[in-house]
N, C-alpha and C. Protein backbone atom coordinates (compact mmCIF):
# COMPACT_ATOMS: atom_id res chain seq x y z
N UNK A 1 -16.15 2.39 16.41
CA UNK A 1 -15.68 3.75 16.14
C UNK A 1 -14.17 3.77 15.89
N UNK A 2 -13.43 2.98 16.54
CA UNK A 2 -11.82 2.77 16.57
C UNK A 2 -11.67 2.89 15.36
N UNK A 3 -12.53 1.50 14.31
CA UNK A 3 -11.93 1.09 13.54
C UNK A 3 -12.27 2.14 12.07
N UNK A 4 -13.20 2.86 12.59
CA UNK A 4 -13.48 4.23 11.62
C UNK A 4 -12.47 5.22 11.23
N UNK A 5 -12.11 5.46 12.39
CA UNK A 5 -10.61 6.21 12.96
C UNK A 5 -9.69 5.80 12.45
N UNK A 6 -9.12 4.47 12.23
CA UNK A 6 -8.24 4.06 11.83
C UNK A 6 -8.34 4.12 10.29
N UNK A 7 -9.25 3.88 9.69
CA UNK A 7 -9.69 3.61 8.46
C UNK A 7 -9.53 5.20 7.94
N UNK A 8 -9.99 6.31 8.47
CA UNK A 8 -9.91 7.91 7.71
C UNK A 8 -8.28 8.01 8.09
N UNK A 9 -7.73 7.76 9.25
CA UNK A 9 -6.16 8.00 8.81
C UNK A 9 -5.15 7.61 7.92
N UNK A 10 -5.37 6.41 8.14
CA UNK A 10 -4.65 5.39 6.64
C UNK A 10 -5.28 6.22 5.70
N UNK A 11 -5.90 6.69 4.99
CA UNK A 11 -6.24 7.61 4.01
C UNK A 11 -5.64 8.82 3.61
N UNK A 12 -6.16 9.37 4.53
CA UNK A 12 -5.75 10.81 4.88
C UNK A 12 -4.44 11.47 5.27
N UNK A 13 -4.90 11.49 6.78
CA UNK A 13 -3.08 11.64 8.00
C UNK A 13 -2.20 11.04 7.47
N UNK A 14 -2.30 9.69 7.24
CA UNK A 14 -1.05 8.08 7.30
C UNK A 14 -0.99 7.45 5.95
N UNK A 15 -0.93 9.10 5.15
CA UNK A 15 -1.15 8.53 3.44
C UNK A 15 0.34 8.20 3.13
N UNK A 16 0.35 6.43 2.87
CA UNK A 16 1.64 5.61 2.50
C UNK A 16 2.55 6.39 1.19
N UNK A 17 1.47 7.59 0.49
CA UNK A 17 2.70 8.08 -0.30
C UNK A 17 2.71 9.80 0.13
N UNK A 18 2.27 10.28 0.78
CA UNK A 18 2.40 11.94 0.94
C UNK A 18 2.67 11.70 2.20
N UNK A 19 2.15 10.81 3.49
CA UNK A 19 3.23 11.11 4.36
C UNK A 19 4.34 9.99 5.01
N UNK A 20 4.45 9.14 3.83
CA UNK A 20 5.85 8.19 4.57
C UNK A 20 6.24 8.00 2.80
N UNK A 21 5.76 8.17 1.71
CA UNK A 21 6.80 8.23 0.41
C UNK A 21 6.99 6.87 0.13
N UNK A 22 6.29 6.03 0.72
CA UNK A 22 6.34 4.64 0.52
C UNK A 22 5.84 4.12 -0.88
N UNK A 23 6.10 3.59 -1.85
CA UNK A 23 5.78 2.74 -3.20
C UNK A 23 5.92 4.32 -4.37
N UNK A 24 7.26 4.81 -4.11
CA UNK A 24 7.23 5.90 -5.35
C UNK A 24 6.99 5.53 -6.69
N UNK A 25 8.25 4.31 -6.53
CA UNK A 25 8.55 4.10 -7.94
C UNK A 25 7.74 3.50 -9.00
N UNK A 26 6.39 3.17 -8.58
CA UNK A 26 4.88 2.48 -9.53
C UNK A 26 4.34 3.67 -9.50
N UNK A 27 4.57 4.28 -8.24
CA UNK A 27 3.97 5.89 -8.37
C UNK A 27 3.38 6.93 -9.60
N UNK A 28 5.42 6.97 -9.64
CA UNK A 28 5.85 8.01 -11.09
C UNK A 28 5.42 7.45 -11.66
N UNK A 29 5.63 5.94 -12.16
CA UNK A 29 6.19 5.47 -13.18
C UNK A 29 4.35 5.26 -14.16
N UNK A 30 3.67 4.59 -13.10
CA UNK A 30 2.63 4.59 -13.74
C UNK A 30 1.51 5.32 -14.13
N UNK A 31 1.64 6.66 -13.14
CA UNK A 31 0.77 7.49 -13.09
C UNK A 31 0.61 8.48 -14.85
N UNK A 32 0.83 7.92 -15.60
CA UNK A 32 0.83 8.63 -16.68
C UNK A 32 -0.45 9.17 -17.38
N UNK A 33 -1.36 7.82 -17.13
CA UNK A 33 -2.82 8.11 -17.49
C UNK A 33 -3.46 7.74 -16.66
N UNK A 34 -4.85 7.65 -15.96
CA UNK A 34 -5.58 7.34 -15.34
C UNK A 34 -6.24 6.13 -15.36
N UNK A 35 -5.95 5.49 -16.48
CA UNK A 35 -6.76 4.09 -16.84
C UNK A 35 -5.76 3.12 -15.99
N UNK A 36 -4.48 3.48 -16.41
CA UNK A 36 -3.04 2.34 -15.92
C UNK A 36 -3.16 2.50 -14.04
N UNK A 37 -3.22 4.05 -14.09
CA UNK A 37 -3.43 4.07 -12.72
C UNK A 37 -4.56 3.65 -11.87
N UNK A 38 -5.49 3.53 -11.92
CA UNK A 38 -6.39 2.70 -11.52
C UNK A 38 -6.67 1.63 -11.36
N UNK A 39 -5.67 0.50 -12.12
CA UNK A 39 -5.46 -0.44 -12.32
C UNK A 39 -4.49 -0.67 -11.60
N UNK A 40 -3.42 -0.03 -11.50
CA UNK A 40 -2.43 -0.59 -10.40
C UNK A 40 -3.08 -0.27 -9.25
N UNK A 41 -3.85 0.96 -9.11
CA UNK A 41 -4.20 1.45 -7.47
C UNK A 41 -5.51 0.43 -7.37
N UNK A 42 -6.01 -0.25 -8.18
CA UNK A 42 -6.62 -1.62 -7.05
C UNK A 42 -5.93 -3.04 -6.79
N UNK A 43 -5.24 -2.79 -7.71
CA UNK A 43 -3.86 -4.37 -7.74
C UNK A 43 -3.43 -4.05 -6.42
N UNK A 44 -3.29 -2.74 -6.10
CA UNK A 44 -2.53 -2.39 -4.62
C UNK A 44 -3.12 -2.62 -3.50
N UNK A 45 -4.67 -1.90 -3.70
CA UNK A 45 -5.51 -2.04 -2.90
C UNK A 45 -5.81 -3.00 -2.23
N UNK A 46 -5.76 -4.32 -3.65
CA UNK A 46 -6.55 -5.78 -3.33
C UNK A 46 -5.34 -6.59 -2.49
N UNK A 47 -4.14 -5.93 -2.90
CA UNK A 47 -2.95 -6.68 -2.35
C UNK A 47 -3.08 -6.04 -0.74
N UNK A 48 -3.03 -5.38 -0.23
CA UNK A 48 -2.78 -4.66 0.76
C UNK A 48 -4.01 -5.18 1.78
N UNK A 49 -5.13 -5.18 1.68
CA UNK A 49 -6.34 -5.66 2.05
C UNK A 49 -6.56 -7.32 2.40
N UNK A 50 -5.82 -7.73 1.24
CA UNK A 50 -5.84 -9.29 1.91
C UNK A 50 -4.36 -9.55 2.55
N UNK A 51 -3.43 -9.03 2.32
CA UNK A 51 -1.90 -9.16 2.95
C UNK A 51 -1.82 -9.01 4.17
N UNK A 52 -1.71 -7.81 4.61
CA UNK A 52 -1.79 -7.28 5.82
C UNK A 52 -2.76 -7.85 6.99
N UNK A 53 -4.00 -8.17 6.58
CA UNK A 53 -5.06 -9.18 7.93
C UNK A 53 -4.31 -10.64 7.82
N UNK A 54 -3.54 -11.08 7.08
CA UNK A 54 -2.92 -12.83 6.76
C UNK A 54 -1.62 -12.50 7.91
N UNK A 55 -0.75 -11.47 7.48
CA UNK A 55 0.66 -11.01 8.37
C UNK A 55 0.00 -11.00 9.83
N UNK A 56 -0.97 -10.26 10.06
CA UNK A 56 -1.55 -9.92 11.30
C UNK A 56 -1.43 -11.16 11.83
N UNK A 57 -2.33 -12.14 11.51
CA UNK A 57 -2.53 -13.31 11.99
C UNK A 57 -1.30 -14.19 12.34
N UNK A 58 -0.39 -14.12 10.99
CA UNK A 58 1.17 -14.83 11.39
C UNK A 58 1.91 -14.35 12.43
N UNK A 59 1.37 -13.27 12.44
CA UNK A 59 2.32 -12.24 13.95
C UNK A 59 1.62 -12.77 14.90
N UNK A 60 0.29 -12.85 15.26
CA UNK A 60 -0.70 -13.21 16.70
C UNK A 60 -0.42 -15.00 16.63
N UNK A 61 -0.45 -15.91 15.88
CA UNK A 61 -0.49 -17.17 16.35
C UNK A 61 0.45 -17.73 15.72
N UNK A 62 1.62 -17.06 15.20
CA UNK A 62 2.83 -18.21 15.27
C UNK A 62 3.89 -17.27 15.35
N UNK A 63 4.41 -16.07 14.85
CA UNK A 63 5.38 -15.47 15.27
C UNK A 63 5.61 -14.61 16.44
N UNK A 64 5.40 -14.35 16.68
CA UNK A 64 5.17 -13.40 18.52
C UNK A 64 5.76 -14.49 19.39
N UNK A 65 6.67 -13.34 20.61
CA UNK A 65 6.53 -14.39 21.80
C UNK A 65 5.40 -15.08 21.99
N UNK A 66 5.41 -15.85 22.54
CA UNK A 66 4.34 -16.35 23.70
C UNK A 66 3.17 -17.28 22.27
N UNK A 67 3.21 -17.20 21.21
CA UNK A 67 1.67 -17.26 20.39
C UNK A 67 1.74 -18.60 19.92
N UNK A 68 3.09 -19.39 20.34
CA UNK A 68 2.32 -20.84 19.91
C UNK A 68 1.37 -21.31 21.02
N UNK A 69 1.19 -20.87 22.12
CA UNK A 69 0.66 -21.49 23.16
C UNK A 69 -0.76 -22.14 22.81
N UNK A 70 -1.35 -21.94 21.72
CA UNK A 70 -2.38 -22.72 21.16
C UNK A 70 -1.96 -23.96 20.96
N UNK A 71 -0.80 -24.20 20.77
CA UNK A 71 -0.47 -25.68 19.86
C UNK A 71 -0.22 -26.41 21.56
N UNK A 72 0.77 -26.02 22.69
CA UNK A 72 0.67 -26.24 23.13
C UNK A 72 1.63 -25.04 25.05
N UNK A 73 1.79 -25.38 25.96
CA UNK A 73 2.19 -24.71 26.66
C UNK A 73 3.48 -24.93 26.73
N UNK A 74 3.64 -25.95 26.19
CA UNK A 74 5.64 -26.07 25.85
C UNK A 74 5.88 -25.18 25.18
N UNK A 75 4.80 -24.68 23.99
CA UNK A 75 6.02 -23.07 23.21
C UNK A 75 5.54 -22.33 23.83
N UNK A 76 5.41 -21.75 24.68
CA UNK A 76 5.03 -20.54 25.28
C UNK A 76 6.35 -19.87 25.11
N UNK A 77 7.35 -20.05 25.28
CA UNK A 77 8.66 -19.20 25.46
C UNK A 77 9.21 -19.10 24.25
N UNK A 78 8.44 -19.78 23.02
CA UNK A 78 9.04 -19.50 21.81
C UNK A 78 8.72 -18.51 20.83
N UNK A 79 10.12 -17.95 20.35
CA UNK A 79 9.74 -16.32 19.60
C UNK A 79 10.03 -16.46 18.51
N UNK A 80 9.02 -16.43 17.51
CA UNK A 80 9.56 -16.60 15.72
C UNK A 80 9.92 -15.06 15.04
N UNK A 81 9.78 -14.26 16.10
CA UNK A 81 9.46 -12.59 15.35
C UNK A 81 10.66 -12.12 14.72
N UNK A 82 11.69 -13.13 14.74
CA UNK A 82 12.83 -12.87 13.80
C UNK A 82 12.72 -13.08 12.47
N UNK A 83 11.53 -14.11 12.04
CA UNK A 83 11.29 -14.40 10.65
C UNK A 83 10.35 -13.97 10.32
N UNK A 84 9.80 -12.81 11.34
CA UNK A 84 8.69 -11.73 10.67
C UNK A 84 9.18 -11.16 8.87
N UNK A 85 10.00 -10.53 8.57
CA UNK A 85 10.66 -10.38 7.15
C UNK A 85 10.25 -11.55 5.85
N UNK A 86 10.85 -12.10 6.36
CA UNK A 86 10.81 -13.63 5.65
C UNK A 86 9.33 -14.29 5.16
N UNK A 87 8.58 -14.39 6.27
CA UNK A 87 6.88 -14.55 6.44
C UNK A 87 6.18 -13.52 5.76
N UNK A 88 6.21 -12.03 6.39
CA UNK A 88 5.57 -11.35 5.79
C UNK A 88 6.19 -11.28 3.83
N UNK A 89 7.43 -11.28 3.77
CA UNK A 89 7.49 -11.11 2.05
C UNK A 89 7.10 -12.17 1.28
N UNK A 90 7.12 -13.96 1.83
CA UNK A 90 6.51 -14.78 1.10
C UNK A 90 4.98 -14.79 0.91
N UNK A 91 3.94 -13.76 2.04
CA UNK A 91 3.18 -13.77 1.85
C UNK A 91 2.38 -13.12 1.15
N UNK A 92 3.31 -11.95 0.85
CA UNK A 92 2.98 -10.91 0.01
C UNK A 92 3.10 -11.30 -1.58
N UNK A 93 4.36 -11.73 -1.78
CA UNK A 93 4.74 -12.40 -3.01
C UNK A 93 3.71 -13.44 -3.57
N UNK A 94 3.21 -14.13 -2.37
CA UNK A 94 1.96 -14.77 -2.90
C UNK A 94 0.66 -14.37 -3.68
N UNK A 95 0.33 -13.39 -2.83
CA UNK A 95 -0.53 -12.73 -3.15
C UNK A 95 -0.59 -12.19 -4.45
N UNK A 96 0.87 -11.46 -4.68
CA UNK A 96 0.62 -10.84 -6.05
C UNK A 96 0.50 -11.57 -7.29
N UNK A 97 1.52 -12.50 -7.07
CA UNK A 97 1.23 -13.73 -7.97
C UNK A 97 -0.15 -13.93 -8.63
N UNK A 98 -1.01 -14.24 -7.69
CA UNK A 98 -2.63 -14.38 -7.46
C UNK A 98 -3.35 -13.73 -8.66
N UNK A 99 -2.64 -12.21 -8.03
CA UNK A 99 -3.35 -10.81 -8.70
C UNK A 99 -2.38 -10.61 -9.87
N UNK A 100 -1.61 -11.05 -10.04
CA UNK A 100 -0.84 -11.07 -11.71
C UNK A 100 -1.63 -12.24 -12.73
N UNK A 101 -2.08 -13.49 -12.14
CA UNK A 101 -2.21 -14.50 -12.63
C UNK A 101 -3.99 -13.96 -13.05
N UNK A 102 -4.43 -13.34 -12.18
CA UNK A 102 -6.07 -13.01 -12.31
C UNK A 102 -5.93 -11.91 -13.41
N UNK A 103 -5.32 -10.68 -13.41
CA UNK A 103 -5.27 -9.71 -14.09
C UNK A 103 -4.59 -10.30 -15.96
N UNK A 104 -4.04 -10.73 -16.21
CA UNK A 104 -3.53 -11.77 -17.33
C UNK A 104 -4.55 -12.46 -17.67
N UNK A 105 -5.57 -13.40 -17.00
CA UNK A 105 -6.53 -13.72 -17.67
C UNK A 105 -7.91 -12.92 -18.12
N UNK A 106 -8.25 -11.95 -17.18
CA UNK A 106 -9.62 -10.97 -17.64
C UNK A 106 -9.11 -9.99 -17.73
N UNK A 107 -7.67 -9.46 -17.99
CA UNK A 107 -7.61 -7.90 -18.21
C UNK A 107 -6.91 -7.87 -19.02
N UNK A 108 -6.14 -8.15 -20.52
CA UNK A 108 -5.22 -8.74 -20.75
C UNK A 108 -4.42 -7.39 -21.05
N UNK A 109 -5.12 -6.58 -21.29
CA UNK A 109 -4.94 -4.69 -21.96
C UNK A 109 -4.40 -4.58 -20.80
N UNK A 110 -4.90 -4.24 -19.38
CA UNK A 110 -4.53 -4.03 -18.81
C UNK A 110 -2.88 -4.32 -17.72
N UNK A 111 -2.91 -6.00 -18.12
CA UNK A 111 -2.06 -6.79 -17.81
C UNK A 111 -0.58 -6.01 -18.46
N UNK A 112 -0.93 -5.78 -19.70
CA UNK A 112 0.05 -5.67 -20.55
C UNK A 112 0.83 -4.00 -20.29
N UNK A 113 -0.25 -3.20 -19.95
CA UNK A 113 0.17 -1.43 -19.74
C UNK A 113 0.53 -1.44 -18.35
N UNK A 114 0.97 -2.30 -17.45
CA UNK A 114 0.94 -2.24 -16.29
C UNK A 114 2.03 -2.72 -16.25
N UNK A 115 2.81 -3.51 -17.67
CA UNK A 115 4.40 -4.36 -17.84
C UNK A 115 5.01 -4.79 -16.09
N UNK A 116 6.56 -4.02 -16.07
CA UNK A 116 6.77 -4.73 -14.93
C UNK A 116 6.59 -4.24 -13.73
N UNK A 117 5.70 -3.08 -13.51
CA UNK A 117 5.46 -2.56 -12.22
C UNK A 117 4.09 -3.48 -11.87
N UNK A 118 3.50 -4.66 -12.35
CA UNK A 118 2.75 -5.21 -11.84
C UNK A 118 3.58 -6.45 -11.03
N UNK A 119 4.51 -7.48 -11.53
CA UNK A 119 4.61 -8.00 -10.45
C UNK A 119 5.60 -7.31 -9.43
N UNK A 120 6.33 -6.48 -9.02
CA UNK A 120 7.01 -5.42 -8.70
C UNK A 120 6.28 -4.59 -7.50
N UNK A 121 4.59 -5.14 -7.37
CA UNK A 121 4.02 -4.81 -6.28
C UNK A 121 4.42 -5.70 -4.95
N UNK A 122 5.08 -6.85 -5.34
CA UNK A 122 5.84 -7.74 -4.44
C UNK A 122 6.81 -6.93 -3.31
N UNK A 123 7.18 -6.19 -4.29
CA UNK A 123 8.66 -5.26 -3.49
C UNK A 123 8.19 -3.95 -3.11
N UNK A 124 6.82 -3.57 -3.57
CA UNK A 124 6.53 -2.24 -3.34
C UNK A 124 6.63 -1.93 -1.77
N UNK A 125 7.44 -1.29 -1.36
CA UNK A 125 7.33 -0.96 -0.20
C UNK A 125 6.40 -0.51 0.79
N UNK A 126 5.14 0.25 -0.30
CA UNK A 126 3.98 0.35 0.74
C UNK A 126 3.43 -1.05 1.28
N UNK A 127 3.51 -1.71 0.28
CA UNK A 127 2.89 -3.25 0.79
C UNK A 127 3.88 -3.72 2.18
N UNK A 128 4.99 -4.15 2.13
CA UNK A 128 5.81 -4.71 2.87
C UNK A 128 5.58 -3.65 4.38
N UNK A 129 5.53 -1.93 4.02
CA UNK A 129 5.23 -1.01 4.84
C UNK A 129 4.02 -1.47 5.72
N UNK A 130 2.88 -1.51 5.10
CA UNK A 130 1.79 -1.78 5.72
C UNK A 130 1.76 -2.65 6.43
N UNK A 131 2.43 -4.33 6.42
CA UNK A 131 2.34 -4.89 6.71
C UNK A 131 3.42 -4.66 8.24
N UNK A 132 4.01 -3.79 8.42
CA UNK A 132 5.08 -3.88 9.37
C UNK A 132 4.70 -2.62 10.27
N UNK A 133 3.79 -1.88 9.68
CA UNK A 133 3.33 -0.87 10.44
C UNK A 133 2.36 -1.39 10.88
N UNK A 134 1.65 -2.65 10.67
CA UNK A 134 0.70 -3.09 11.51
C UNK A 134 1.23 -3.72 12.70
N UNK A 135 2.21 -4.26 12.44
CA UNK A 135 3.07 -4.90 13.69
C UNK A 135 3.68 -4.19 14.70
N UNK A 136 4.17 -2.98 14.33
CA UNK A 136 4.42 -2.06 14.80
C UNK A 136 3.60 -1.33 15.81
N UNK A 137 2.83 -1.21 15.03
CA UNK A 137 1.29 -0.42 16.20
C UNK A 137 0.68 -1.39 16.91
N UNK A 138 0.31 -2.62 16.68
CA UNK A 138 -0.12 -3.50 17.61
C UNK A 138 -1.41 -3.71 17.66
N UNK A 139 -2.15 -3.38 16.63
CA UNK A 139 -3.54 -3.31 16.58
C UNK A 139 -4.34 -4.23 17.15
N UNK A 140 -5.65 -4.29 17.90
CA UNK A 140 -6.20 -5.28 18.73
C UNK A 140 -6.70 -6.17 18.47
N UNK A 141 -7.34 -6.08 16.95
CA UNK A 141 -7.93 -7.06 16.52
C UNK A 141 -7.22 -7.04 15.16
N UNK A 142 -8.28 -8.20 14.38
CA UNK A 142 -7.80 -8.52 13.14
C UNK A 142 -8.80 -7.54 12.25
N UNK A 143 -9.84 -7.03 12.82
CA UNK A 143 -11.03 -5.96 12.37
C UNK A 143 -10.18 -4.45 12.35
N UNK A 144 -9.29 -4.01 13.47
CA UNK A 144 -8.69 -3.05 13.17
C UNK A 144 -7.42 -2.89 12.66
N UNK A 145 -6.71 -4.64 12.05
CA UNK A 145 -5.72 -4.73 11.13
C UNK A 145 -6.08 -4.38 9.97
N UNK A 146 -7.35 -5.04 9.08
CA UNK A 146 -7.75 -4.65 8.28
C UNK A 146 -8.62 -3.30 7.45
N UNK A 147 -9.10 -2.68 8.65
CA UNK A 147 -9.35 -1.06 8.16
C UNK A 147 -8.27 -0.44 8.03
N UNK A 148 -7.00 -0.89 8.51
CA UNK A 148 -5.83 0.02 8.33
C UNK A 148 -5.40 -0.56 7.13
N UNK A 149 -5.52 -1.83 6.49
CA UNK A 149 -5.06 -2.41 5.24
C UNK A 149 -6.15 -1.55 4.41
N UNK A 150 -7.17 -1.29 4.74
CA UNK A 150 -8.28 -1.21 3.63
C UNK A 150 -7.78 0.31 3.06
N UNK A 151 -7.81 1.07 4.14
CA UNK A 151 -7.87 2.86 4.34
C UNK A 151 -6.52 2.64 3.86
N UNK A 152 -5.18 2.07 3.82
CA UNK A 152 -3.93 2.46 3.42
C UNK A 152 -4.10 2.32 1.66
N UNK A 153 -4.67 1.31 1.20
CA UNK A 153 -5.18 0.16 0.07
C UNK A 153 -5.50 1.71 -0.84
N UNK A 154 -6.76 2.36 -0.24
CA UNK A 154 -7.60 3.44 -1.01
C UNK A 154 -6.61 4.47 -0.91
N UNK A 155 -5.97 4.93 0.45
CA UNK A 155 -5.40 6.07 0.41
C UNK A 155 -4.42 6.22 -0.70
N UNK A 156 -3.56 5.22 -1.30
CA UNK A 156 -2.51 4.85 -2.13
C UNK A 156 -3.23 5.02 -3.80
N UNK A 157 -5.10 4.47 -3.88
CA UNK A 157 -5.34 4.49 -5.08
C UNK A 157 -5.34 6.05 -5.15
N UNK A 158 -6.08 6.48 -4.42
CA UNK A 158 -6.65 8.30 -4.36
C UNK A 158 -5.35 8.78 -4.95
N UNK A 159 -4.05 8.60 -4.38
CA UNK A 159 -2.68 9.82 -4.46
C UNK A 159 -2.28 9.15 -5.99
N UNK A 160 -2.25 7.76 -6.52
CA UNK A 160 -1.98 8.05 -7.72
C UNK A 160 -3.21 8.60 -9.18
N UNK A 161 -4.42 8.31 -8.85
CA UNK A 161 -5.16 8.43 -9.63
C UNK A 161 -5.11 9.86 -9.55
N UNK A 162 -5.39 10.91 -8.32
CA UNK A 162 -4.90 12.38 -8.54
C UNK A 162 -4.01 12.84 -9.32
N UNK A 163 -2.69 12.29 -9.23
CA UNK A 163 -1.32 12.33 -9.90
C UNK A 163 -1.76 12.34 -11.50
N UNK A 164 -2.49 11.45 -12.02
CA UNK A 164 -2.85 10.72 -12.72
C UNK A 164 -3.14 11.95 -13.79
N UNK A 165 -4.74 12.40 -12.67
CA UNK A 165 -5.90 13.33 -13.78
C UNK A 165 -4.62 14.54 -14.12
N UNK A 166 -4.18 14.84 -12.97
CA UNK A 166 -3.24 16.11 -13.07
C UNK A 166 -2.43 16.25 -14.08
N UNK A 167 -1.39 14.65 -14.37
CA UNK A 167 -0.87 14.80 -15.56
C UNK A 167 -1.29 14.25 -16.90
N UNK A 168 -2.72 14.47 -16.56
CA UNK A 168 -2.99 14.13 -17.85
C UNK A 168 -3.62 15.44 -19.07
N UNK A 169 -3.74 16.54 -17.69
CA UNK A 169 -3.85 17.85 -18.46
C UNK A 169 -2.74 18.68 -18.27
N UNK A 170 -1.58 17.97 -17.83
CA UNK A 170 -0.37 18.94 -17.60
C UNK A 170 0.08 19.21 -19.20
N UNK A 171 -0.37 17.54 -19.91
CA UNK A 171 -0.26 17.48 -21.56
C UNK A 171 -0.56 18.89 -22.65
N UNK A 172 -1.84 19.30 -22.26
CA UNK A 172 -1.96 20.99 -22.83
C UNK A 172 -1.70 22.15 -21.99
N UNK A 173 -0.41 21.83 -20.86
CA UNK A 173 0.08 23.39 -20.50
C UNK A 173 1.17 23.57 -20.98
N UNK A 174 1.46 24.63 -20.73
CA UNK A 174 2.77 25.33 -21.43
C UNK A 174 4.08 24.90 -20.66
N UNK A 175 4.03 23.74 -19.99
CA UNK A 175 5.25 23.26 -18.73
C UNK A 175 6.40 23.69 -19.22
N UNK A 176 7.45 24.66 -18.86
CA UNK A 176 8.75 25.18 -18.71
C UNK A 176 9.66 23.69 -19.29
N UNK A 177 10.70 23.78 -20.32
CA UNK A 177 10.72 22.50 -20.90
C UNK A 177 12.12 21.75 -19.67
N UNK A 178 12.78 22.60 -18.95
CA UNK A 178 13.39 21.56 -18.02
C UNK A 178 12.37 21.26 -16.95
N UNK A 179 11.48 21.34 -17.33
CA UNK A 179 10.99 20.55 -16.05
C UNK A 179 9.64 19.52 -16.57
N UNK A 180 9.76 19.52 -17.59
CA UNK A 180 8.89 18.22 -18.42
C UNK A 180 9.13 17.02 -17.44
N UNK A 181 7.86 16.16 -17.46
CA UNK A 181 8.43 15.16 -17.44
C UNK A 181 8.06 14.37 -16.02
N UNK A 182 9.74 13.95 -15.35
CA UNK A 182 9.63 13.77 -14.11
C UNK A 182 9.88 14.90 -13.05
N UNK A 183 10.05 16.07 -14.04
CA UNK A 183 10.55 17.47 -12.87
C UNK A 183 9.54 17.81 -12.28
N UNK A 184 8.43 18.15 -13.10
CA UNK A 184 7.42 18.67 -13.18
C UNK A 184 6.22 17.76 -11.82
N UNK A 185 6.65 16.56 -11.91
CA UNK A 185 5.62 15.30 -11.43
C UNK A 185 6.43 15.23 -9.79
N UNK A 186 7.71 15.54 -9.94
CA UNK A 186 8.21 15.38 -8.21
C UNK A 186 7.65 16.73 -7.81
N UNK A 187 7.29 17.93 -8.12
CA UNK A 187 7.04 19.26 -7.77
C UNK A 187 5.66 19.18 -7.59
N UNK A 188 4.68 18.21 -8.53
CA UNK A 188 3.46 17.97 -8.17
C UNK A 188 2.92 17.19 -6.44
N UNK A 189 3.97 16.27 -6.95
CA UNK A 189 3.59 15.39 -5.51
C UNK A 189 3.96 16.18 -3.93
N UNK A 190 5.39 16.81 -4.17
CA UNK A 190 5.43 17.38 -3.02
C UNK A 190 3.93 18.77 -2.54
N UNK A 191 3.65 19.54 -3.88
CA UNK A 191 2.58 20.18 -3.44
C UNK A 191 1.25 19.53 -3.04
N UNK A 192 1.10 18.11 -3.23
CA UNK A 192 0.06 17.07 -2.95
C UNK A 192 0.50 17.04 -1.52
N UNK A 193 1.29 16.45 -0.99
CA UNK A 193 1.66 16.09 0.45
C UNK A 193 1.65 17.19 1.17
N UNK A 194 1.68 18.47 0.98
CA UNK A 194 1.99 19.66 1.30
C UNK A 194 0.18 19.78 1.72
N UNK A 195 -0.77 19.52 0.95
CA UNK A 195 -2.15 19.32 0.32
C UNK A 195 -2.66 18.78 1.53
N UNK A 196 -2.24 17.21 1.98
CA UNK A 196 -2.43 16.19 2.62
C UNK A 196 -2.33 16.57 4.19
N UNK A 197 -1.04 17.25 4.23
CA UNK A 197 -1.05 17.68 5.58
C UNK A 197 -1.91 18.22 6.29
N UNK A 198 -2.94 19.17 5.85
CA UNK A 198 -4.24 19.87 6.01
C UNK A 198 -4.70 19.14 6.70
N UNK A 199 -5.14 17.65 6.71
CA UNK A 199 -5.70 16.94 7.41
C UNK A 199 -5.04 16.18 8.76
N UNK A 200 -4.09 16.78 8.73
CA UNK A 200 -3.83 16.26 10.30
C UNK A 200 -4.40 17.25 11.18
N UNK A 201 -5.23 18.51 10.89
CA UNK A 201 -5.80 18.99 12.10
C UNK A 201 -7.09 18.20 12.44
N UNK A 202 -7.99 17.34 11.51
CA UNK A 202 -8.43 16.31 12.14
C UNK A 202 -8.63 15.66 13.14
N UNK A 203 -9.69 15.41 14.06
CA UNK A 203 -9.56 15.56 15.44
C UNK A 203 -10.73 13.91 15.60
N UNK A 204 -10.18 13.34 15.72
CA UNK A 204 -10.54 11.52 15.82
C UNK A 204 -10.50 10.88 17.20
C-alpha cells in the first residue's frame, strides 16, 4: 500500500513541474506539439525510472555512513555521501547517453525534433531532483525508491503532454499579441499548478 501512496504523489501532490518547477526549460521549450512532447516525456520517464533505483542503491551500499560494511567491518566508519553529486550525475549522464544512442537508431524523426533538449536530460534538474529527493526522504526499500522514480517519470510526462494539447489549440485563438508565445505558456503553467494543487486534499 506504501508504495501505492508513494506512486499517486509523485504524480499528483509531488508533481516535479507544478509543485517544485523542476526541468522547465525542456518544459517550454519542447512542449510545442504533442508528438515532441511525448517523446521527451518518456526519454524522461525511462531516465528517471532506471536512475533513481541505481542512485538508491549507490546511497545504501557504498555511499552512506556505515554501507561498506558488506565488503567488510573495517569500513563501517566510512562515509562516501560527499560524492553523492558526483555518483549520482555520472549515473545519470549514463543513462541518457543510452537513451540518446537508442532513440538515434529507431526514432531517427524523433531523435532529430527533440535537437538539444535530448541530451540536456543529463542536466535536467528533475532527474538530478529525483534522484536527491530520494535520498532525502530515505525510502525503505528499493521497491519504494522506484514507485517514486516511476510516479515522478509519469507525473513529468502528464504536465508536458497537457502543456502540449493546450498549445496546440492555443494556435486558433485569438491570444492578445504580447502575450504570444512564451507569455501566454508561463500563464498556462502557473494556472496548471494552481490545477494540481487540488490534489493535495488527498488523503493517503
Amino acid at each position: 500500500m506504501e508504495h501505492i501512496n508513494i506512486f499517486i504523489k509523485a504524480i499528483f501532490i509531488e508533481n516535479m513541474i507544478f509543485a517544485y518547477f523542476l526541468g522547465m526549460c525542456s518544459y517550454l521549450a519542447i512542449s510545442k506539439t504533442v508528438k515532441s512532447a511525448l517523446g521527451l516525456g518518456l526519454a524522461v520517464t525511462f531516465v528517471l525510472f532506471i536512475s533513481v533505483p541505481v542512485c538508491y542503491l549507490l546511497e545504501k551500499y557504498i555511499l552512506k555512513a556505515g554501507a561498506l560494511r558488506w565488503i567488510s567491518t573495517e569500513y563501517e566508519t566510512v562515509d562516501l555521501s560527499f560524492l553523492s553529486f558526483i555518483m549520482f550525475i555520472a549515473t545519470i549522464a549514463s543513462i541518457v547517453q543510452l537513451v540518446e544512442m537508442i532513440i538515434e537508431k529507431f526514432a531517427p524523426a524523433l531523435y532529430s525534433s527533440l535537437g538539444i533538449f535530448l541530451p540536456l536530460i543529463a542536466v535536467n534538474c528533475s532527474i538530478l531532483g529525483g534522484a536527491l529527493f530520494m535520498q532525502e526522504r530515505e525510502y525503505a526499500s528499493l521497491g519504494e525508491a522506484t514507485a517514486f522514480a516511476l510516479g515522478s517519470g509519469i507525473g513529468w510526462l502528464l504536465a508536458i503532454i497537457a502543456l502540449a494539447a493546450i498549445r496546440e489549440k492555443l494556435r486558433y485563438s485569438n491570444v492578445p499579441a504580447p502575450l504570444r508565445g512564451l507569455g501566454i505558456t508561463f500563464i498556462l503553467t502557473g494556472l496548471m499548478a494552481i490545477a494540481f494543487m487540488s490534489f493535495m486534499g488527498i488523503s493517503l
